[in-house]
PDB file of N, CA and C in Angstrom:
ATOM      1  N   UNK A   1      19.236 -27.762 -36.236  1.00  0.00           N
ATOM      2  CA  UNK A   1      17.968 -27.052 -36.091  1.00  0.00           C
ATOM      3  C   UNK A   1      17.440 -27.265 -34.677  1.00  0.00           C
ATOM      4  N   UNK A   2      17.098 -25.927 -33.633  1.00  0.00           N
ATOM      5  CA  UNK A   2      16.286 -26.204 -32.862  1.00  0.00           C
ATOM      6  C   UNK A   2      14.941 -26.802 -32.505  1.00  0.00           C
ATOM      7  N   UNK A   3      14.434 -27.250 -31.365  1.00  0.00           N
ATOM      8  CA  UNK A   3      12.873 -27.811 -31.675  1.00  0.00           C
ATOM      9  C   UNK A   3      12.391 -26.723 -30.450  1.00  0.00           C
ATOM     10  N   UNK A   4      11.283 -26.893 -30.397  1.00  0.00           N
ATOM     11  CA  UNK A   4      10.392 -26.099 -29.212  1.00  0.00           C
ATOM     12  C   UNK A   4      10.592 -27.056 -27.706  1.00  0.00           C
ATOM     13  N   UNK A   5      10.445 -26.107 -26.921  1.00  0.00           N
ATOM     14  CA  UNK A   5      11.164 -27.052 -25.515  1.00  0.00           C
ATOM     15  C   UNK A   5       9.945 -28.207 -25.238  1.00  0.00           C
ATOM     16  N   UNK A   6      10.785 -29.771 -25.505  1.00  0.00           N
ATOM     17  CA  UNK A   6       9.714 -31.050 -24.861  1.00  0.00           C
ATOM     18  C   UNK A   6       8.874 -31.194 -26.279  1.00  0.00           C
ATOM     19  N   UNK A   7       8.647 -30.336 -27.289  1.00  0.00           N
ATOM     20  CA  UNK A   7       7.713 -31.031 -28.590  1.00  0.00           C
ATOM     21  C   UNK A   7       8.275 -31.804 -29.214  1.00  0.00           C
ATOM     22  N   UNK A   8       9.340 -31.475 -29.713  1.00  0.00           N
ATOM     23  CA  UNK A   8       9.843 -32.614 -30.788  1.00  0.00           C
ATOM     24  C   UNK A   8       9.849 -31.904 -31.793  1.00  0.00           C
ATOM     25  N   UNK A   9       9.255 -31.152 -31.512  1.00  0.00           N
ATOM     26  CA  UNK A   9       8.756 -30.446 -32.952  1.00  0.00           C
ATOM     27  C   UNK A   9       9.876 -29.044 -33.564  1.00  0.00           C
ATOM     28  N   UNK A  10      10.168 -28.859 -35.025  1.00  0.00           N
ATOM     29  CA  UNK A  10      11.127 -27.682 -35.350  1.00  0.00           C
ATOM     30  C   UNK A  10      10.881 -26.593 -34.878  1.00  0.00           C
ATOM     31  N   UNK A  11      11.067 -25.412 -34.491  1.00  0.00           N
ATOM     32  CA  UNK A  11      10.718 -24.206 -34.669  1.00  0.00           C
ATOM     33  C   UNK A  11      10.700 -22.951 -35.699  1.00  0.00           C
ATOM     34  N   UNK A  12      10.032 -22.402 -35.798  1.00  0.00           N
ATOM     35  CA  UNK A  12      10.173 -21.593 -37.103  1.00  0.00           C
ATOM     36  C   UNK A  12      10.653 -20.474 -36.732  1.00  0.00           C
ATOM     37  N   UNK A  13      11.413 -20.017 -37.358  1.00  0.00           N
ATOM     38  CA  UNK A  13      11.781 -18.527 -37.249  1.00  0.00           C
ATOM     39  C   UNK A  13      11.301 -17.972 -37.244  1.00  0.00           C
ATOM     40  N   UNK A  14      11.645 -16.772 -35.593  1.00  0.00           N
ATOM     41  CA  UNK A  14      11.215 -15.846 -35.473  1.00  0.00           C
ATOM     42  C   UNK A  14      11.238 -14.368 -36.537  1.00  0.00           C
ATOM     43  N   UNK A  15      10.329 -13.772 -36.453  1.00  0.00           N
ATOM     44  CA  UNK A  15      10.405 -12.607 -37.615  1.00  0.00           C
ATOM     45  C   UNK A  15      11.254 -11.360 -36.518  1.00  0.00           C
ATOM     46  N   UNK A  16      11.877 -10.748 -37.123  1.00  0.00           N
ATOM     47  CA  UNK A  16      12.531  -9.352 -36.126  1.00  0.00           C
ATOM     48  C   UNK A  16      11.110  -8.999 -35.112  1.00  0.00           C
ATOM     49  N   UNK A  17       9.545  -8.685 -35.772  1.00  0.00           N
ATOM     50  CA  UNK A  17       9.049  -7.892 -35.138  1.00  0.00           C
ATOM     51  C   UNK A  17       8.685  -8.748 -33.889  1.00  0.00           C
ATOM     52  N   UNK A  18       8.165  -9.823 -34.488  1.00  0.00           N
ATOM     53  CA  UNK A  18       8.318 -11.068 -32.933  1.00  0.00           C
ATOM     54  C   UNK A  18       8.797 -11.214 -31.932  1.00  0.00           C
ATOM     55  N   UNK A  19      10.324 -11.076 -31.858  1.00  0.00           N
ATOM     56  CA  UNK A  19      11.749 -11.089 -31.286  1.00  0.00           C
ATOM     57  C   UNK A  19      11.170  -9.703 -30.130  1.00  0.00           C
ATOM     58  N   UNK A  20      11.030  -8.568 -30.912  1.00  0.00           N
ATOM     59  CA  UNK A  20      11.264  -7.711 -30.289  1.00  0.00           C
ATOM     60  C   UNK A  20      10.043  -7.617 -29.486  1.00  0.00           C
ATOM     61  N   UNK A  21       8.723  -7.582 -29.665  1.00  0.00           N
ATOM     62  CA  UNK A  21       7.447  -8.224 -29.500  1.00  0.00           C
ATOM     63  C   UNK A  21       7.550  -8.706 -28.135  1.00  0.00           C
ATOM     64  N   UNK A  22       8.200 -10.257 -27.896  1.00  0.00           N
ATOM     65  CA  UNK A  22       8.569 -10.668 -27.111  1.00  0.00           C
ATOM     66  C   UNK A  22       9.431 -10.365 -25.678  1.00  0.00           C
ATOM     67  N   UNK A  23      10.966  -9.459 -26.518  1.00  0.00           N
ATOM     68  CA  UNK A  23      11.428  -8.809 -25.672  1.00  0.00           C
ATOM     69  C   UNK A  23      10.827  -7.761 -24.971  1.00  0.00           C
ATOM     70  N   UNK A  24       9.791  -6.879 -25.384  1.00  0.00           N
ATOM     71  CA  UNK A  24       9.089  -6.039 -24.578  1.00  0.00           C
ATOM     72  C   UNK A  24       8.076  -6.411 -23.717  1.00  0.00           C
ATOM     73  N   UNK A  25       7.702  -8.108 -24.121  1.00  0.00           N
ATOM     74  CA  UNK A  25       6.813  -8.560 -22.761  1.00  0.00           C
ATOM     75  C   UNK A  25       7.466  -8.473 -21.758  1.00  0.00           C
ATOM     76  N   UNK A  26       8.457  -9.372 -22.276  1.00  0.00           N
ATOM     77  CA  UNK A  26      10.097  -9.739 -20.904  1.00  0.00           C
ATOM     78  C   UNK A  26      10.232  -8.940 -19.969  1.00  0.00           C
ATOM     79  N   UNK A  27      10.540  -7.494 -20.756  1.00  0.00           N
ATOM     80  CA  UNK A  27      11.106  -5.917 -20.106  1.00  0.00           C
ATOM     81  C   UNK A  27       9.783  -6.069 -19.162  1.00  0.00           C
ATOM     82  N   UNK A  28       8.464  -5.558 -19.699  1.00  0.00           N
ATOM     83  CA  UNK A  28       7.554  -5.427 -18.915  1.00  0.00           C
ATOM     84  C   UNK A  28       7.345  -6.219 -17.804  1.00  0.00           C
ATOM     85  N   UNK A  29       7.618  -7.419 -17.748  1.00  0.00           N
ATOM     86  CA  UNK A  29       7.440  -8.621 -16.541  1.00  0.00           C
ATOM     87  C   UNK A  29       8.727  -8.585 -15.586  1.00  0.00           C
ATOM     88  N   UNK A  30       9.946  -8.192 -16.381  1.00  0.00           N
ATOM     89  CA  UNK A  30      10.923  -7.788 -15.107  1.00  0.00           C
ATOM     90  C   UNK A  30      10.745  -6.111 -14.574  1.00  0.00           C
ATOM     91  N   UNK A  31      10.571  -4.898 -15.269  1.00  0.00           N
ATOM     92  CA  UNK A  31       9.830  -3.838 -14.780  1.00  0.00           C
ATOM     93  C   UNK A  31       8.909  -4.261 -13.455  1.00  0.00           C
ATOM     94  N   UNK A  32       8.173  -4.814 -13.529  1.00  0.00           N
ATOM     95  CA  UNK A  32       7.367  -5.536 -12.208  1.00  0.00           C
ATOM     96  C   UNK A  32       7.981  -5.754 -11.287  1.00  0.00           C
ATOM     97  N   UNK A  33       8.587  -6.883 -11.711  1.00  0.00           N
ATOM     98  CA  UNK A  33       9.317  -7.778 -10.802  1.00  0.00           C
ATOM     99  C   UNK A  33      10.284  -6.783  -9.697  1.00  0.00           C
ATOM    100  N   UNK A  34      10.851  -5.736 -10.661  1.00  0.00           N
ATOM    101  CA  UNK A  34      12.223  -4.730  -9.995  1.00  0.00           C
ATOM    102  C   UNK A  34      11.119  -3.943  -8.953  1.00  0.00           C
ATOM    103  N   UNK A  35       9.709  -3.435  -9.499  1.00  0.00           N
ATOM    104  CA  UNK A  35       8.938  -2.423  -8.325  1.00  0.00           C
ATOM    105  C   UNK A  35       8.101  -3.109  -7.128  1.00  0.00           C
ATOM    106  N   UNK A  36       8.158  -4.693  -7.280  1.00  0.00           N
ATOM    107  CA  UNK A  36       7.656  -5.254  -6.798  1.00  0.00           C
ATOM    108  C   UNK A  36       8.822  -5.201  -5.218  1.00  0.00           C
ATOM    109  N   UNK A  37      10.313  -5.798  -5.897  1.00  0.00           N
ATOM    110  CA  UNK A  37      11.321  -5.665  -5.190  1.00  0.00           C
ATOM    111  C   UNK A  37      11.709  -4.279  -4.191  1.00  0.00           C
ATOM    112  N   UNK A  38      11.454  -3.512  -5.390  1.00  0.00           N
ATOM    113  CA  UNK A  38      11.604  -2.353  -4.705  1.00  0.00           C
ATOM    114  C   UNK A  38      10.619  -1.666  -3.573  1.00  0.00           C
ATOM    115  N   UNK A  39       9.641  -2.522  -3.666  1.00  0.00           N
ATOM    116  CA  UNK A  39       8.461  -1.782  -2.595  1.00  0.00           C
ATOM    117  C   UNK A  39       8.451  -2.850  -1.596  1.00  0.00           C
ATOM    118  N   UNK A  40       9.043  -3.945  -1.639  1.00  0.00           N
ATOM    119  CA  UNK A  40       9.229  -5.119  -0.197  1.00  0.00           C
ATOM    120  C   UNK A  40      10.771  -4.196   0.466  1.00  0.00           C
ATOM    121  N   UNK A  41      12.003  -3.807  -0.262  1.00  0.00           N
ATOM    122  CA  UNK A  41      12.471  -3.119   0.441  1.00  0.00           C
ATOM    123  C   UNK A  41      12.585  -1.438   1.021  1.00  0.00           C
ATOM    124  N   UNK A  42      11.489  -1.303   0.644  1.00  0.00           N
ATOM    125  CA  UNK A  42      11.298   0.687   0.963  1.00  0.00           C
ATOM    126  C   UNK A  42      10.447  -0.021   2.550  1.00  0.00           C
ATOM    127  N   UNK A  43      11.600   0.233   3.481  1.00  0.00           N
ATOM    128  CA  UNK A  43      10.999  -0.185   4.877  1.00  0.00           C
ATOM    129  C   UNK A  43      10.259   1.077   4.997  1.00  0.00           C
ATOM    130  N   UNK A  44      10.538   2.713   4.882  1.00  0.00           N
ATOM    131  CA  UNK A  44      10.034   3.765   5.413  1.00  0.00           C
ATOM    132  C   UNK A  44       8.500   4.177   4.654  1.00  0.00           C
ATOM    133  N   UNK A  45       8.406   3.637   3.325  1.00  0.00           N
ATOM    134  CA  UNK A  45       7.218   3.619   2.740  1.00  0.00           C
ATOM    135  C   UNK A  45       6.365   2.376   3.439  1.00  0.00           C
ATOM    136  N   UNK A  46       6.723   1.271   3.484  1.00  0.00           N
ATOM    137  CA  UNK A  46       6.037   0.330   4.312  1.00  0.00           C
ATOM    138  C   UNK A  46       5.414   0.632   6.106  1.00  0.00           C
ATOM    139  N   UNK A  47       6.156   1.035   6.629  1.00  0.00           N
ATOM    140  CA  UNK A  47       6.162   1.833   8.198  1.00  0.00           C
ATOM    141  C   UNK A  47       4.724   2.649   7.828  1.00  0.00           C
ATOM    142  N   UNK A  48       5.007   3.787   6.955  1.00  0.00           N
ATOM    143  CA  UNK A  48       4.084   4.675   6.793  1.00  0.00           C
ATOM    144  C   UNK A  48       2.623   4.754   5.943  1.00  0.00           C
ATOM    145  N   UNK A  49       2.936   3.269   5.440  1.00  0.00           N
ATOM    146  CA  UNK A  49       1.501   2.128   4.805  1.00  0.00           C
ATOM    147  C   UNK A  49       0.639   1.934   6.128  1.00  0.00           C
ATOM    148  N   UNK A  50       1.426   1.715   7.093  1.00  0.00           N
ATOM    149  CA  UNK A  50       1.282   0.404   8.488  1.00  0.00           C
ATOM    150  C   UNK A  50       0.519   1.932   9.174  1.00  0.00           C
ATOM    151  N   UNK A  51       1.487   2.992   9.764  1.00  0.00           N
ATOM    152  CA  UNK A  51       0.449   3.907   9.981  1.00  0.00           C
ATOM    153  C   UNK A  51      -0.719   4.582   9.736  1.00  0.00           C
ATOM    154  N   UNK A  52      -0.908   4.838   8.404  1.00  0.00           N
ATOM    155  CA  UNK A  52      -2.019   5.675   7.709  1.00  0.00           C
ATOM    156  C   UNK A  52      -3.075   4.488   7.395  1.00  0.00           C
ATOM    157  N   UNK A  53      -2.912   3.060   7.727  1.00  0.00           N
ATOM    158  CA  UNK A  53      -3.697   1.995   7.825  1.00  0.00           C
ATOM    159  C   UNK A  53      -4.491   2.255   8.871  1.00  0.00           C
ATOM    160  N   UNK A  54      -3.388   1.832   9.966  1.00  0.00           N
ATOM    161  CA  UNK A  54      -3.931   2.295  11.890  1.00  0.00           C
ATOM    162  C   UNK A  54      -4.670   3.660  11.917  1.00  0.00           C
ATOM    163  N   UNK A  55      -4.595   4.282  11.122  1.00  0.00           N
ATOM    164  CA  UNK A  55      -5.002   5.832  11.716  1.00  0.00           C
ATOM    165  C   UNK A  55      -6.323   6.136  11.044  1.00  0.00           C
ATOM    166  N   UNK A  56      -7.162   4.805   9.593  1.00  0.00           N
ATOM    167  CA  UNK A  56      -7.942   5.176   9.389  1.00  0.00           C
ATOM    168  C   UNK A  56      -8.973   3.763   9.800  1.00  0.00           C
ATOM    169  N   UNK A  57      -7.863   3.045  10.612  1.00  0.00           N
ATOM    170  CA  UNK A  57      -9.095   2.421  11.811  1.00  0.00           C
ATOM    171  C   UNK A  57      -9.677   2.614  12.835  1.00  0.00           C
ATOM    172  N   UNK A  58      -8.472   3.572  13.534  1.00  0.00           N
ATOM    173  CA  UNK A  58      -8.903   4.019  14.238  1.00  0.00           C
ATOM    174  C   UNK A  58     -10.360   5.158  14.253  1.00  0.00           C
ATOM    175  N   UNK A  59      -9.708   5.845  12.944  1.00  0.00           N
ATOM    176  CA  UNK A  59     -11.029   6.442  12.497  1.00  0.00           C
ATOM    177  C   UNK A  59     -12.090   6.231  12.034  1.00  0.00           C
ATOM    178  N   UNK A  60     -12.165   4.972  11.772  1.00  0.00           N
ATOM    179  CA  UNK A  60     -13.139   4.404  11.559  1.00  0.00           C
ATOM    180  C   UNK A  60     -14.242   3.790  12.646  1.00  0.00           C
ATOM    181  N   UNK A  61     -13.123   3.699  13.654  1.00  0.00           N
ATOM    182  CA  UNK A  61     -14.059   2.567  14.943  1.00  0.00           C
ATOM    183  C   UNK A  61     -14.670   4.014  15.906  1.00  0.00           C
ATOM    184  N   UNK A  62     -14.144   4.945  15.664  1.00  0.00           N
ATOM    185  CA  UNK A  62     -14.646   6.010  16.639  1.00  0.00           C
ATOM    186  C   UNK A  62     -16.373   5.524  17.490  1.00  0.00           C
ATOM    187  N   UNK A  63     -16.485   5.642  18.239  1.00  0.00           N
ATOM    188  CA  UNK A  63     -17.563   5.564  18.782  1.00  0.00           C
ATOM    189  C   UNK A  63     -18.493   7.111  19.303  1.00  0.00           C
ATOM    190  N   UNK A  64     -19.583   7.392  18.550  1.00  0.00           N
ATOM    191  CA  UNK A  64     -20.013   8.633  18.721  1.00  0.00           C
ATOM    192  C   UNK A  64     -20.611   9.434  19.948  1.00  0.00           C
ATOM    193  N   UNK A  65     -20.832   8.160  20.629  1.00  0.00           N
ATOM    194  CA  UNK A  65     -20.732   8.159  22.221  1.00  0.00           C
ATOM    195  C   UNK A  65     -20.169   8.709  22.461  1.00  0.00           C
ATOM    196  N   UNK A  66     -18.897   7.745  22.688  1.00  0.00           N
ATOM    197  CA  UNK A  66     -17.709   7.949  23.686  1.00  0.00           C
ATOM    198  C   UNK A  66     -17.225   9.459  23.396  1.00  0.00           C
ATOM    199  N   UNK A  67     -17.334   9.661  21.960  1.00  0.00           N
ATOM    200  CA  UNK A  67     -16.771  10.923  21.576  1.00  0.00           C
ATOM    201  C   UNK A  67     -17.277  12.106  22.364  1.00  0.00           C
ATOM    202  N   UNK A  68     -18.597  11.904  22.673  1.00  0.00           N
ATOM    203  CA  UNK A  68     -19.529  13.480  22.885  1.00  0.00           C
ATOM    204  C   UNK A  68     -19.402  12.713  24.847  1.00  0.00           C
ATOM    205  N   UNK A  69     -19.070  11.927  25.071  1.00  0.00           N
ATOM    206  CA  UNK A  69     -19.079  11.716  26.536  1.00  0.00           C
ATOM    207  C   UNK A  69     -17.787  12.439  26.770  1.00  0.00           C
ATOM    208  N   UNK A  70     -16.873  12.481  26.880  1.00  0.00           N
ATOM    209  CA  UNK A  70     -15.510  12.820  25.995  1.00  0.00           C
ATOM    210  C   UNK A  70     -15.607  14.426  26.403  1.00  0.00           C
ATOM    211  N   UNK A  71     -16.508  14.863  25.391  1.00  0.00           N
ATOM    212  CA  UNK A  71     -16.885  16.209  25.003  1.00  0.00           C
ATOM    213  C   UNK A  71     -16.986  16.725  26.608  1.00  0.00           C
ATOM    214  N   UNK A  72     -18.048  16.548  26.619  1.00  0.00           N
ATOM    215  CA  UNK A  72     -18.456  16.697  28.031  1.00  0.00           C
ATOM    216  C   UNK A  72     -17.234  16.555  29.670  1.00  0.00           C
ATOM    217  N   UNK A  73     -17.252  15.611  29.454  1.00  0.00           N
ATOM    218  CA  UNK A  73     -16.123  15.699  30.642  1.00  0.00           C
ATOM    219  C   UNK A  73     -15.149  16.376  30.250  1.00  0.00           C
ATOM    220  N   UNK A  74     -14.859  16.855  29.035  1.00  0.00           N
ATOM    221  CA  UNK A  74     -14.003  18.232  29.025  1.00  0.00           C
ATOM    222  C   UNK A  74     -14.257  19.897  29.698  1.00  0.00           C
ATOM    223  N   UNK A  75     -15.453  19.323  29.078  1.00  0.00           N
ATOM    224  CA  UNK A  75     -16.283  20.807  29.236  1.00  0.00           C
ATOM    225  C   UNK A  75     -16.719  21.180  30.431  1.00  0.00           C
ATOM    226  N   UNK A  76     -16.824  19.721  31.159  1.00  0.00           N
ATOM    227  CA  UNK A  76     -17.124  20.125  33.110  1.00  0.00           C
ATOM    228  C   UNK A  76     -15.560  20.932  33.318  1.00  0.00           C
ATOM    229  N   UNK A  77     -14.553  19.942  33.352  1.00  0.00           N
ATOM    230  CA  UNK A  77     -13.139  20.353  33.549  1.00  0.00           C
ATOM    231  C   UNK A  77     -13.074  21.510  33.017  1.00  0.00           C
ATOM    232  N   UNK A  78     -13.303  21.967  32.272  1.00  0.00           N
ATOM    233  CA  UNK A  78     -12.849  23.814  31.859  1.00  0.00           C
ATOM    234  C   UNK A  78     -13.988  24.415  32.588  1.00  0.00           C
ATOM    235  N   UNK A  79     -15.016  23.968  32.745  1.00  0.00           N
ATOM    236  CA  UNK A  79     -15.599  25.095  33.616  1.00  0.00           C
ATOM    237  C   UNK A  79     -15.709  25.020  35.058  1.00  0.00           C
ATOM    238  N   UNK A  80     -15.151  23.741  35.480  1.00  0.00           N
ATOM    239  CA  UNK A  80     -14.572  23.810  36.895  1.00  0.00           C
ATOM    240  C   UNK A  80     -12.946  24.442  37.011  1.00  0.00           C
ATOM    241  N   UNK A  81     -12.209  24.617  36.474  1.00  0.00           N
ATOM    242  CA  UNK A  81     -11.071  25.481  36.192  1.00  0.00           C
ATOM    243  C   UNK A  81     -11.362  26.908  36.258  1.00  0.00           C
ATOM    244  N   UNK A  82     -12.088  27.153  35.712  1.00  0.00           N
ATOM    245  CA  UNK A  82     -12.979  28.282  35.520  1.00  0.00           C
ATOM    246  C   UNK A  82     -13.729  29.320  37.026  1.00  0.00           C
ATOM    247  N   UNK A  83     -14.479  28.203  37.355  1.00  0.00           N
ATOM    248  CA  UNK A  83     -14.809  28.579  38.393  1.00  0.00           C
ATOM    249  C   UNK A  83     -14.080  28.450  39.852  1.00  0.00           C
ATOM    250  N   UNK A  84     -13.024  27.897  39.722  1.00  0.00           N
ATOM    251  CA  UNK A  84     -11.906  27.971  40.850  1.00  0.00           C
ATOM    252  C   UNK A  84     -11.386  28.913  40.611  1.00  0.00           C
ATOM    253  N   UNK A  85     -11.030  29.496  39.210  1.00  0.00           N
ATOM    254  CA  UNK A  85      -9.711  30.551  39.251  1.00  0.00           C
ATOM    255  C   UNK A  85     -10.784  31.770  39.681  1.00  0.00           C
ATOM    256  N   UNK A  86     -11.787  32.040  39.595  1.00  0.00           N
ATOM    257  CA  UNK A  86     -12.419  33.213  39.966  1.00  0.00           C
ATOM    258  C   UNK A  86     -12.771  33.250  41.341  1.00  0.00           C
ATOM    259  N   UNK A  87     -12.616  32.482  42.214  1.00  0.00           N
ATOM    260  CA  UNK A  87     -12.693  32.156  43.799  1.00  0.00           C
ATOM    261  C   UNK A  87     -11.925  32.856  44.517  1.00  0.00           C
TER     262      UNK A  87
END
């Protein structure tokens, strides 16, 4: 007769629905384990985590300043373009 691991103690038999009960925790905890695996090696999903990270810090830090200063020194430059080509 088996005992329970370190009690001392017998174990009782498992019922079928138990067994199986059990085995579907198992499945479920290696299911994990395999997407867990599988998403440390998807380098091209990781890369493109790492970008769309950067790209909504960047969007985030925008400065509304700089943006419309930005604006502006565009807008001299096209209309000094502007007024050269008609010279």
């Amino acid at each position: 007769m088996s005992t329970a691991a370190g009690s001392g103690a017998p174990e009782r038999a498992k019922t079928p629905e138990e067994i199986e009960a059990e085995i579907e925790v198992k499945r479920e905890r290696l299911a994990g384990t395999i997407d867990a695996l599988s998403a440390k090696l998807d380098v091209k999903a990781q890369a493109q985590a790492k970008v769309d990270e950067v790209k909504a810090d960047v969007k985030n830090r925008a400065n509304p300043d700089v943006v419309a200063a930005a604006a502006a020194v565009l807008a001299m430059a096209v209309t000094a373009m502007l007024l050269r080509s008609r010279r």
